[in-house]
ModelCIF file with pLDDT and N, C-alpha, C, O atoms, coordinates in Angstrom:
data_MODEL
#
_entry.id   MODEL 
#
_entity.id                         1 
_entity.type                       polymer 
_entity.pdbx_number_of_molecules   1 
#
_entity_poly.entity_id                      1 
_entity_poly.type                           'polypeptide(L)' 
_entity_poly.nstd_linkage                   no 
_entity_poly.nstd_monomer                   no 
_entity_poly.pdbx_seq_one_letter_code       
;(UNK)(UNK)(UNK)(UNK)(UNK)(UNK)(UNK)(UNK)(UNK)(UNK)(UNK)(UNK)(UNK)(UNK)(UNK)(UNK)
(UNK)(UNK)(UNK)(UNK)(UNK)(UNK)(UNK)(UNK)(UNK)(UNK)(UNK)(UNK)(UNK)(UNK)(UNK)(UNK)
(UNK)(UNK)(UNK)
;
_entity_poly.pdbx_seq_one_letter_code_can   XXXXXXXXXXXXXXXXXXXXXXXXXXXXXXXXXXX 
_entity_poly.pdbx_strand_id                 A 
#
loop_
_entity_poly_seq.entity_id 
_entity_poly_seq.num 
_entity_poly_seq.mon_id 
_entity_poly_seq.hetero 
1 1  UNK n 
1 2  UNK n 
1 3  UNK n 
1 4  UNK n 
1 5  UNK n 
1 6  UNK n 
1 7  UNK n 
1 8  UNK n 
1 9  UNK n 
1 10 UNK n 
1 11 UNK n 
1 12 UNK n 
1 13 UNK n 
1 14 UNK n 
1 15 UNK n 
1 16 UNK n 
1 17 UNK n 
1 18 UNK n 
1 19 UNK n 
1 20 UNK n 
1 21 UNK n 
1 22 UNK n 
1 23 UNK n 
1 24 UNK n 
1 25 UNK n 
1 26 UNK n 
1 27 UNK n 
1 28 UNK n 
1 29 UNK n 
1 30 UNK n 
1 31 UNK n 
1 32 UNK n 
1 33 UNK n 
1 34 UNK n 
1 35 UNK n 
#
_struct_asym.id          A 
_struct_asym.entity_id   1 
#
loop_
_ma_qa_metric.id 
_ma_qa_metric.mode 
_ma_qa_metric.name 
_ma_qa_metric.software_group_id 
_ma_qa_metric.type 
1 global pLDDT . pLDDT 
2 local  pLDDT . pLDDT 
#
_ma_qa_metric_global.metric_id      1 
_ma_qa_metric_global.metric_value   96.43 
_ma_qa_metric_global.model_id       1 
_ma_qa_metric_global.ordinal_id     1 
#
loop_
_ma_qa_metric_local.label_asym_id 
_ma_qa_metric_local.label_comp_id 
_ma_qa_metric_local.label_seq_id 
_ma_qa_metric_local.metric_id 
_ma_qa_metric_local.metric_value 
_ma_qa_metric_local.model_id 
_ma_qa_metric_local.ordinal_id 
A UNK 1  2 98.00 1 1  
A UNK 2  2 98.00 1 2  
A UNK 3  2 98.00 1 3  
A UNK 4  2 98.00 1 4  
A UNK 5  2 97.00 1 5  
A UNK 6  2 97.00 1 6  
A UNK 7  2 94.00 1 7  
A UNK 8  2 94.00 1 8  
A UNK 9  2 95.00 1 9  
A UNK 10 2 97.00 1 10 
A UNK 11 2 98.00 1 11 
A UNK 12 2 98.00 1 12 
A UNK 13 2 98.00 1 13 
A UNK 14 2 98.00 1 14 
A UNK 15 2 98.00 1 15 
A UNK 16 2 98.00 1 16 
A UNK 17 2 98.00 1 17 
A UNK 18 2 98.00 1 18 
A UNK 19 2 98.00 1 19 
A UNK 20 2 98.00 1 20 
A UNK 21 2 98.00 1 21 
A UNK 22 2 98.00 1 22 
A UNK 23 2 98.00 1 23 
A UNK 24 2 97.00 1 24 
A UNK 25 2 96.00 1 25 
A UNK 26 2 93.00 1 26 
A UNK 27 2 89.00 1 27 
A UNK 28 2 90.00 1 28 
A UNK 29 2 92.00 1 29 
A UNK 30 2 93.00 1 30 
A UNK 31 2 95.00 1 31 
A UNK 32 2 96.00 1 32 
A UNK 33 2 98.00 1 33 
A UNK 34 2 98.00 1 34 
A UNK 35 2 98.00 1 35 
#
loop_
_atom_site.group_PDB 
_atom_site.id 
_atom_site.type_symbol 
_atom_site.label_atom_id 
_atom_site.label_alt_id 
_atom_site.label_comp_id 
_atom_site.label_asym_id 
_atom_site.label_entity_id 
_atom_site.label_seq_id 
_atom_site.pdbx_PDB_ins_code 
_atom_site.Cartn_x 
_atom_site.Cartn_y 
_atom_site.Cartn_z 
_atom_site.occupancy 
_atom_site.B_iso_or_equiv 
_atom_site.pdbx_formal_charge 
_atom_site.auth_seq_id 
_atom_site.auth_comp_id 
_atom_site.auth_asym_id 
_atom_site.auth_atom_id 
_atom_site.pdbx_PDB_model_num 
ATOM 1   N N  . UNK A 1 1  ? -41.792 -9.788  -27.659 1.00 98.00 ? 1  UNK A N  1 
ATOM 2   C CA . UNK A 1 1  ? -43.109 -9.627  -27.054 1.00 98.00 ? 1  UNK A CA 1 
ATOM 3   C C  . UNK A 1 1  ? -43.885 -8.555  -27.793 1.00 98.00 ? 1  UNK A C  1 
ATOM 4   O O  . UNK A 1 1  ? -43.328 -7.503  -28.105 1.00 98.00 ? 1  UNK A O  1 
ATOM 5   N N  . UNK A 1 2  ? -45.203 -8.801  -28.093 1.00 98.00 ? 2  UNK A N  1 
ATOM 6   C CA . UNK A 1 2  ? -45.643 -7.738  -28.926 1.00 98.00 ? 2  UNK A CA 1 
ATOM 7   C C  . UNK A 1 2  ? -46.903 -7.094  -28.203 1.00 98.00 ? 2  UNK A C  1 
ATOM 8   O O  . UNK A 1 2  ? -47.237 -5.937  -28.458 1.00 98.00 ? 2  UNK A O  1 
ATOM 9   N N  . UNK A 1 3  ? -47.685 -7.995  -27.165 1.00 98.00 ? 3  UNK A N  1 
ATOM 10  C CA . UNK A 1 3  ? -48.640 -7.619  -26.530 1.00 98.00 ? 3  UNK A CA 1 
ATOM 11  C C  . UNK A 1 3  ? -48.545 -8.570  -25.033 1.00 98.00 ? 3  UNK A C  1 
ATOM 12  O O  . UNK A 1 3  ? -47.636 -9.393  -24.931 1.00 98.00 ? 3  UNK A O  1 
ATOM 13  N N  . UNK A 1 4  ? -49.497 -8.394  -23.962 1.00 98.00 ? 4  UNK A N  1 
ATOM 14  C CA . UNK A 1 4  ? -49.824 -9.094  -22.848 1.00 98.00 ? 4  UNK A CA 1 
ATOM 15  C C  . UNK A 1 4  ? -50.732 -8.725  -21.814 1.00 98.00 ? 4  UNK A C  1 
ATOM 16  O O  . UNK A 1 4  ? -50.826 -7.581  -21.369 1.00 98.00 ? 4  UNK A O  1 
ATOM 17  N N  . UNK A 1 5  ? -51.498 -9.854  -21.381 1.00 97.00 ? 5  UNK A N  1 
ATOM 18  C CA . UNK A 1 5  ? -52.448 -9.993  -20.521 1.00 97.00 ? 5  UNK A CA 1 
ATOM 19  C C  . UNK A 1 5  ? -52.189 -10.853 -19.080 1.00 97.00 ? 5  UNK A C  1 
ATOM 20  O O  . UNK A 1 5  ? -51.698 -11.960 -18.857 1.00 97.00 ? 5  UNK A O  1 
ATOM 21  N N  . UNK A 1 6  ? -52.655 -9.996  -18.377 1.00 97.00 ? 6  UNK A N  1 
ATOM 22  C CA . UNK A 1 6  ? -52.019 -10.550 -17.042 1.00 97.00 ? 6  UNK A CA 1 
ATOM 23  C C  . UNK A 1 6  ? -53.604 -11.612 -16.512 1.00 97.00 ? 6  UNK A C  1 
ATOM 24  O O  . UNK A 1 6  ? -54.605 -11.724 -17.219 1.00 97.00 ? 6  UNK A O  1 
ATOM 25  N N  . UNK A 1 7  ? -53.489 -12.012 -15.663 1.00 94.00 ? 7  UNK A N  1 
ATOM 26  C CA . UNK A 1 7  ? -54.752 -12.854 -14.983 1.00 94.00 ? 7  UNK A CA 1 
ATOM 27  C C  . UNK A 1 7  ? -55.368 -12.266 -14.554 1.00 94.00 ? 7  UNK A C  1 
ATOM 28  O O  . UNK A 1 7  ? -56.380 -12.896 -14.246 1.00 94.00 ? 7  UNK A O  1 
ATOM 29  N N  . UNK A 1 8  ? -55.450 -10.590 -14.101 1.00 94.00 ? 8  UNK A N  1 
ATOM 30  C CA . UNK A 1 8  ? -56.177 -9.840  -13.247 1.00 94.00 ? 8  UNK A CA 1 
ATOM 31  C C  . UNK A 1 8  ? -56.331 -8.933  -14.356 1.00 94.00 ? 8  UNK A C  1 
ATOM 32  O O  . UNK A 1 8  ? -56.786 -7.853  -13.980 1.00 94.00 ? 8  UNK A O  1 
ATOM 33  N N  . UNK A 1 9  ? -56.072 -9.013  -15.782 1.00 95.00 ? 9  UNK A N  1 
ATOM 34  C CA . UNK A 1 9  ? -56.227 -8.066  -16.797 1.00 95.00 ? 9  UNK A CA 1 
ATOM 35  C C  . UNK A 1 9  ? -55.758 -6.983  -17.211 1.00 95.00 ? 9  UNK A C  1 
ATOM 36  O O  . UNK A 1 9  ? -56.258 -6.192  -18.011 1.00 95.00 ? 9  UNK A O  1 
ATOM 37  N N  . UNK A 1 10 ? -54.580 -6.926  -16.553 1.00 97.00 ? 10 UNK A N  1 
ATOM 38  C CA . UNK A 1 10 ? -53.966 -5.834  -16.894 1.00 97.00 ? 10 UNK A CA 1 
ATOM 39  C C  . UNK A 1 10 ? -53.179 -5.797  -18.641 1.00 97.00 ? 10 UNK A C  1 
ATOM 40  O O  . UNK A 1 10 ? -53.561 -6.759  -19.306 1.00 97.00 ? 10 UNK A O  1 
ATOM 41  N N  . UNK A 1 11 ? -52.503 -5.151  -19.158 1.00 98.00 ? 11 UNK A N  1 
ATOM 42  C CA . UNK A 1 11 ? -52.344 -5.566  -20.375 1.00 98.00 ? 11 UNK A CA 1 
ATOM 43  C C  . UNK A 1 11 ? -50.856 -4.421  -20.723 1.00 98.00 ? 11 UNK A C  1 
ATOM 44  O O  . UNK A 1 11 ? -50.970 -3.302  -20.222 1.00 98.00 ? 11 UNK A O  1 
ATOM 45  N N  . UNK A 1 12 ? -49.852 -4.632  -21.344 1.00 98.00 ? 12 UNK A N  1 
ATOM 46  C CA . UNK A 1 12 ? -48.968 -3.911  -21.813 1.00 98.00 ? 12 UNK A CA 1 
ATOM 47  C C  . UNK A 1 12 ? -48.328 -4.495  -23.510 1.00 98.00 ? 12 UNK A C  1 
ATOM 48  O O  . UNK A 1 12 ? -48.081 -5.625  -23.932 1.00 98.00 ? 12 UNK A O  1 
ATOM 49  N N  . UNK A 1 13 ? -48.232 -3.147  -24.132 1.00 98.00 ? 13 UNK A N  1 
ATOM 50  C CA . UNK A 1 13 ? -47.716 -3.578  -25.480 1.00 98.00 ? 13 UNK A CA 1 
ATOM 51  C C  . UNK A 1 13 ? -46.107 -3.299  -25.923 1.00 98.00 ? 13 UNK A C  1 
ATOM 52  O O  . UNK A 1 13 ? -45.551 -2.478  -25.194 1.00 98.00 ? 13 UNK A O  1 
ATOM 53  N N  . UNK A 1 14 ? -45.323 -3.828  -26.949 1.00 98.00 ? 14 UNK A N  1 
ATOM 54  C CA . UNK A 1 14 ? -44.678 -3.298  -27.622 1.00 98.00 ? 14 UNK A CA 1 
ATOM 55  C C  . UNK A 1 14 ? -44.633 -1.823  -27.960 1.00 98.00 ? 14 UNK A C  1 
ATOM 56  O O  . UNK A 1 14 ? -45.553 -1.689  -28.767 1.00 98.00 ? 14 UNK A O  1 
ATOM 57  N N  . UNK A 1 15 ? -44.145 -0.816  -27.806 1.00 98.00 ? 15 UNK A N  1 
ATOM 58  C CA . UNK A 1 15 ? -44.083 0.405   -28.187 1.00 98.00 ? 15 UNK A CA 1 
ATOM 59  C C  . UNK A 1 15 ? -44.466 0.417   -30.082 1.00 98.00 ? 15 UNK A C  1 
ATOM 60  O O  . UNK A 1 15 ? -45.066 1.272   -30.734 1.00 98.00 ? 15 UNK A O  1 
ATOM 61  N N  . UNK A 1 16 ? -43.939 -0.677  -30.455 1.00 98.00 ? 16 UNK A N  1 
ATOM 62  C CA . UNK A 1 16 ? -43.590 -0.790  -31.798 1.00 98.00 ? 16 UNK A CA 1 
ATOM 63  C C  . UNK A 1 16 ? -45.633 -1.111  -32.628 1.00 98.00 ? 16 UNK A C  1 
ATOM 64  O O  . UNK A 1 16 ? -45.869 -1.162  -33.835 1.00 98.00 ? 16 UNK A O  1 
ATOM 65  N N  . UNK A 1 17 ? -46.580 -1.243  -31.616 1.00 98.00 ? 17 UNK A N  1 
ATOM 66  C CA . UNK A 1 17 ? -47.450 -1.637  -32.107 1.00 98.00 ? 17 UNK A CA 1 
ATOM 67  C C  . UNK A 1 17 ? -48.897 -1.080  -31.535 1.00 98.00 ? 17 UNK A C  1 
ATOM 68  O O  . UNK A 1 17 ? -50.021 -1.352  -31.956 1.00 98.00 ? 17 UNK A O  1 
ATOM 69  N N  . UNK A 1 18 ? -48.374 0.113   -30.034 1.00 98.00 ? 18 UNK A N  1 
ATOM 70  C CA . UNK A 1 18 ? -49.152 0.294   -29.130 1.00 98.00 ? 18 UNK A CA 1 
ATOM 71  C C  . UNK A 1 18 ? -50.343 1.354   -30.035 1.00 98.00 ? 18 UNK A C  1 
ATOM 72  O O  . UNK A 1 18 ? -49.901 1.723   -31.123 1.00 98.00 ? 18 UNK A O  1 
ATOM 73  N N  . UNK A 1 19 ? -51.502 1.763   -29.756 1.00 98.00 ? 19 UNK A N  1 
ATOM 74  C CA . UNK A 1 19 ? -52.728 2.385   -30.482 1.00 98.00 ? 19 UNK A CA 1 
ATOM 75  C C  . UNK A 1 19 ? -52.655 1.280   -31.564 1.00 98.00 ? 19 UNK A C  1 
ATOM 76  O O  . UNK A 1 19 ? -53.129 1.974   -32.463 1.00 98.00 ? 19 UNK A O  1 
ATOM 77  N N  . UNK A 1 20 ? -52.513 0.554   -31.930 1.00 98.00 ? 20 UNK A N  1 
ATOM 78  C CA . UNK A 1 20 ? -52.548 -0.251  -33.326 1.00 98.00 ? 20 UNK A CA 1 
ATOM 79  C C  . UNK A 1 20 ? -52.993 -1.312  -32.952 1.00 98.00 ? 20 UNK A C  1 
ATOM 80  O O  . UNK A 1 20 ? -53.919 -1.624  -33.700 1.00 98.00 ? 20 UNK A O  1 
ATOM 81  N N  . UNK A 1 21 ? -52.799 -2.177  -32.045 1.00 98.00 ? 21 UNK A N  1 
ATOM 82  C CA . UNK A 1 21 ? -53.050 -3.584  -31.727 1.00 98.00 ? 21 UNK A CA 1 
ATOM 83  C C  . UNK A 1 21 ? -53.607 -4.088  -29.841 1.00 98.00 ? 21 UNK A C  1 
ATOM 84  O O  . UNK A 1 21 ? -53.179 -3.587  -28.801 1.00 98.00 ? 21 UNK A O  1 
ATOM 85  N N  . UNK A 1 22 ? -54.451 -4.989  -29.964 1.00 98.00 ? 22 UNK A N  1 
ATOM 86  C CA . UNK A 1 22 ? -55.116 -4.869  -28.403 1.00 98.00 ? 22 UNK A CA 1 
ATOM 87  C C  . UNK A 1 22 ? -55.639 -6.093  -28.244 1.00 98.00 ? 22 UNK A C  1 
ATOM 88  O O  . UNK A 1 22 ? -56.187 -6.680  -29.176 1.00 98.00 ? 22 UNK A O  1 
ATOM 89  N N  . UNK A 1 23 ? -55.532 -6.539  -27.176 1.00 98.00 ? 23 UNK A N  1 
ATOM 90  C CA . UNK A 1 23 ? -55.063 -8.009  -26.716 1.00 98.00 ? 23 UNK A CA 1 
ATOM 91  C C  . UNK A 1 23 ? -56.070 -8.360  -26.206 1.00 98.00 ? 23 UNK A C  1 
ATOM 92  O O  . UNK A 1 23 ? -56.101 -7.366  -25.480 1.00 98.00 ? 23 UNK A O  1 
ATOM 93  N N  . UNK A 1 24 ? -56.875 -8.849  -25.944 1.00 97.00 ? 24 UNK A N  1 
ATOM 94  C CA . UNK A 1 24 ? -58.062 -9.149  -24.979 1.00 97.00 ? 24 UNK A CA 1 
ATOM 95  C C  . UNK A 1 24 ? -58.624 -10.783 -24.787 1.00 97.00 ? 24 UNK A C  1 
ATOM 96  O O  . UNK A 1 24 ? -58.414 -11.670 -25.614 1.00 97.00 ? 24 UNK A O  1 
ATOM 97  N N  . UNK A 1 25 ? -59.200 -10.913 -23.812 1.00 96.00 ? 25 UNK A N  1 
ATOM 98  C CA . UNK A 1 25 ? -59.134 -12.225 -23.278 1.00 96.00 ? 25 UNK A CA 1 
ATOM 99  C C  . UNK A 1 25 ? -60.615 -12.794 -23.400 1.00 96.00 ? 25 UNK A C  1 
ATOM 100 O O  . UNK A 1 25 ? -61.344 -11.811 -23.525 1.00 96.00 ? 25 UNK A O  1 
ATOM 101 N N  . UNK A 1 26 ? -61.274 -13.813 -23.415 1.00 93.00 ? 26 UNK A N  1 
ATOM 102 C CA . UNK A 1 26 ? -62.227 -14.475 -22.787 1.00 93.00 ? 26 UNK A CA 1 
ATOM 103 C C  . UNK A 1 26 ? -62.311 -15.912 -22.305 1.00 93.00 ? 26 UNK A C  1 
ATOM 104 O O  . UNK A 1 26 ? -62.231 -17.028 -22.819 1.00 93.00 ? 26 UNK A O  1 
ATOM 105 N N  . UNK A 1 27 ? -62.578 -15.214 -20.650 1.00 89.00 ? 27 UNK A N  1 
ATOM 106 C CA . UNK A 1 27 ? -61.792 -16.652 -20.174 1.00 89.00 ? 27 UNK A CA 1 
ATOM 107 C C  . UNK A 1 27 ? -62.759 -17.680 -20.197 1.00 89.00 ? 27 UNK A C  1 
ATOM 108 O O  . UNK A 1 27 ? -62.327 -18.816 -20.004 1.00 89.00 ? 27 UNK A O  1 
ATOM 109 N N  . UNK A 1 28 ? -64.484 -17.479 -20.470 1.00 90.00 ? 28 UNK A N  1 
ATOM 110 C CA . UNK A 1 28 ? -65.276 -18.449 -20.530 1.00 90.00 ? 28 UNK A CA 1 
ATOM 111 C C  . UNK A 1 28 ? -64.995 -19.056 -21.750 1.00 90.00 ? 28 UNK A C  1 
ATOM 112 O O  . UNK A 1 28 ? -65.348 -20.222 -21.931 1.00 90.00 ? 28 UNK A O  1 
ATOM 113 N N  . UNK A 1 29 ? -64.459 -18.484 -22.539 1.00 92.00 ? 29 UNK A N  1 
ATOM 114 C CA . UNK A 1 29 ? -64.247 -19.593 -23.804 1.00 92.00 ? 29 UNK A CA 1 
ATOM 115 C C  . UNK A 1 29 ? -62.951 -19.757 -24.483 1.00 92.00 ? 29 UNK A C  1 
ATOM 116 O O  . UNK A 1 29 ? -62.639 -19.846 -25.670 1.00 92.00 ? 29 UNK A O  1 
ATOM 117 N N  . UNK A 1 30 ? -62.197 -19.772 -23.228 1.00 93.00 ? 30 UNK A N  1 
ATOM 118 C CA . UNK A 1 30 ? -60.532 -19.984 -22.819 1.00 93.00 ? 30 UNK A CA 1 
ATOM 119 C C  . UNK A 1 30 ? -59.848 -19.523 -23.907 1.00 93.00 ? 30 UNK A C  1 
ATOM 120 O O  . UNK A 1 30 ? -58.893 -20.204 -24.280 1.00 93.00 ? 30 UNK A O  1 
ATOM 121 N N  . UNK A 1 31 ? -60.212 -18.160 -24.719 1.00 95.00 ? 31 UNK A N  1 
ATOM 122 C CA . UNK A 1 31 ? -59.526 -17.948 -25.684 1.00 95.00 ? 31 UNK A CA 1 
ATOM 123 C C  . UNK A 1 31 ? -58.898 -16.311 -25.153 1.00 95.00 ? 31 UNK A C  1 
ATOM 124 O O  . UNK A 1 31 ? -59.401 -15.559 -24.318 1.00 95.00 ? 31 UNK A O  1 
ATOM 125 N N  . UNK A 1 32 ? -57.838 -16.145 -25.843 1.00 96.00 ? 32 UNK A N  1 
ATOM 126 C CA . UNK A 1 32 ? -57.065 -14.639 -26.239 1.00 96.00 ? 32 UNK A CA 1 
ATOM 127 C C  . UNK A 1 32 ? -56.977 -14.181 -27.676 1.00 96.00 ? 32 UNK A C  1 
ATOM 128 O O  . UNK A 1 32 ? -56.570 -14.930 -28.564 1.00 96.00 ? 32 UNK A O  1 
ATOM 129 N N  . UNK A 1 33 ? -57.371 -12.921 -27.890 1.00 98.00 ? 33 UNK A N  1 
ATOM 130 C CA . UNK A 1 33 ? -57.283 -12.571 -29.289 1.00 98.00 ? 33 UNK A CA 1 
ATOM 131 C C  . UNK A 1 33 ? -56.489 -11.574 -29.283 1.00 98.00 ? 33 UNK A C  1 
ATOM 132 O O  . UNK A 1 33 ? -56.628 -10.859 -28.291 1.00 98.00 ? 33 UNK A O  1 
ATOM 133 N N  . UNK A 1 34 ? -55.468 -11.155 -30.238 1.00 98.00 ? 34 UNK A N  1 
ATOM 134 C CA . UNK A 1 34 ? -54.916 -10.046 -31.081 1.00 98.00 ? 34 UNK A CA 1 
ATOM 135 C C  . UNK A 1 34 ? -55.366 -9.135  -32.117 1.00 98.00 ? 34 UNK A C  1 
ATOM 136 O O  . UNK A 1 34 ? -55.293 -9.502  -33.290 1.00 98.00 ? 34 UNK A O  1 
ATOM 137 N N  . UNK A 1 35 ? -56.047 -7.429  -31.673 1.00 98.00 ? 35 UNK A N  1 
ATOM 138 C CA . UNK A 1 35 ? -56.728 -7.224  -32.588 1.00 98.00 ? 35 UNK A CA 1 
ATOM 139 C C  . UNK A 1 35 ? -55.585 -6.443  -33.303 1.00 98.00 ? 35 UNK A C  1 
ATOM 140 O O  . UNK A 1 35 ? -55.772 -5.956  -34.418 1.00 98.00 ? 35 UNK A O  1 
#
């Protein structure tokens, strides 16, 4: 697991990647990105 988004938005990372990488959602255009 390297990142995650819950349905209510909550979000937790990998230790191995956390300040480095950030997960974010948009649900109107049913996508998730990995920054």
């Amino acid at each position: 697991l390297v990142a995650r988004i819950t349905s209510g938005g909550s979000t937790d990372y990998a230790d191995s990647v956390k300040g480095r990488f950030t997960i974010s959602r948009d649900n109107a255009k049913k996508t998730v990105y990995l920054q």
